[in-house]
Protein backbone atom coordinates (compact mmCIF):
# COMPACT_ATOMS: atom_id res chain seq x y z
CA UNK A 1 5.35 25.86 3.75
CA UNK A 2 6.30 26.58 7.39
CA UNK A 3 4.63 24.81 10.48
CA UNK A 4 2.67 27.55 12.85
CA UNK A 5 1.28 26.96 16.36
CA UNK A 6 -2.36 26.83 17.36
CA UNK A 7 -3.67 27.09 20.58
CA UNK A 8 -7.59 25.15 20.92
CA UNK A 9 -9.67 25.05 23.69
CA UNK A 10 -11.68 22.15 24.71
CA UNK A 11 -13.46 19.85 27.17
CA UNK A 12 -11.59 17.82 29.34
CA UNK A 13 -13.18 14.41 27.99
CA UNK A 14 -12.55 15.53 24.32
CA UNK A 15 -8.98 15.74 24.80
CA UNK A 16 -9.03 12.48 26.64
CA UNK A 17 -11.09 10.54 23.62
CA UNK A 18 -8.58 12.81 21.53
CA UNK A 19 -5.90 11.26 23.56
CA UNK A 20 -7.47 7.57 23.47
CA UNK A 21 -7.48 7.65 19.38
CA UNK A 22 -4.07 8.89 19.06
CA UNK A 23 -2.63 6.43 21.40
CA UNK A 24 -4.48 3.43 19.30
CA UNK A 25 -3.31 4.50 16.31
CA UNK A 26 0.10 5.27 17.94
CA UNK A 27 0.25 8.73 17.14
CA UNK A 28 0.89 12.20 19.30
CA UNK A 29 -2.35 13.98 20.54
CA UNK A 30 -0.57 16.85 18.14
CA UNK A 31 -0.39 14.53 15.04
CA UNK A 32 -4.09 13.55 15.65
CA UNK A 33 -5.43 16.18 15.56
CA UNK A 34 -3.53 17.56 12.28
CA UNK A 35 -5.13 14.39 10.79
CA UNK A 36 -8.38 14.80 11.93
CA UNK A 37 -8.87 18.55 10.56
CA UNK A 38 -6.99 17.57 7.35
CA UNK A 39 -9.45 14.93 6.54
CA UNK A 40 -12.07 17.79 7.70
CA UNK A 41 -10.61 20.44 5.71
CA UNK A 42 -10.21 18.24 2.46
CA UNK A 43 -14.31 16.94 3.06
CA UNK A 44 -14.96 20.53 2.91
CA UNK A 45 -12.93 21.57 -0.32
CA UNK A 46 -14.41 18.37 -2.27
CA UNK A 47 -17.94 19.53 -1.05
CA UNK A 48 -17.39 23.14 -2.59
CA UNK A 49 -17.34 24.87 0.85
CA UNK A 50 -14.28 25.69 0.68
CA UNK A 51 -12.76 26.83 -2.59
CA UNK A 52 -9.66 25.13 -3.49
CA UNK A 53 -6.03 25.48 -2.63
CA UNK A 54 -3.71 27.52 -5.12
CA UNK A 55 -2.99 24.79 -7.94
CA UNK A 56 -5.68 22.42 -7.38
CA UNK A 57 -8.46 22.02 -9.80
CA UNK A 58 -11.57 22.40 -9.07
């Protein structure tokens, strides 16, 4: 599966906290936040709101 770009808006002091975790856990603001909304996104499938991707079980 191919990589796409996503343009967010936020506050200024979001993206610097977003900026502070990312450089503690030595990662790019970029790769942060694809963490962050993985772990979100995968939360949401295991709580049913979400349905499953293609070949997953339920």
């Amino acid at each position: 599966m191919g990589k796409v770009t996503v343009t967010i808006y936020m506050e200024e002091q979001d993206k610097e906290a977003l900026q502070q975790l990312a450089d503690a856990e030595e990662r790019s603001l970029s790769q942060m936040a694809v963490l962050i909304l993985k772990r979100a996104i995968k939360k949401a499938r295991e709580e049913g709101i979400i349905p499953p991707t293609q070949g997953e079980g339920k």
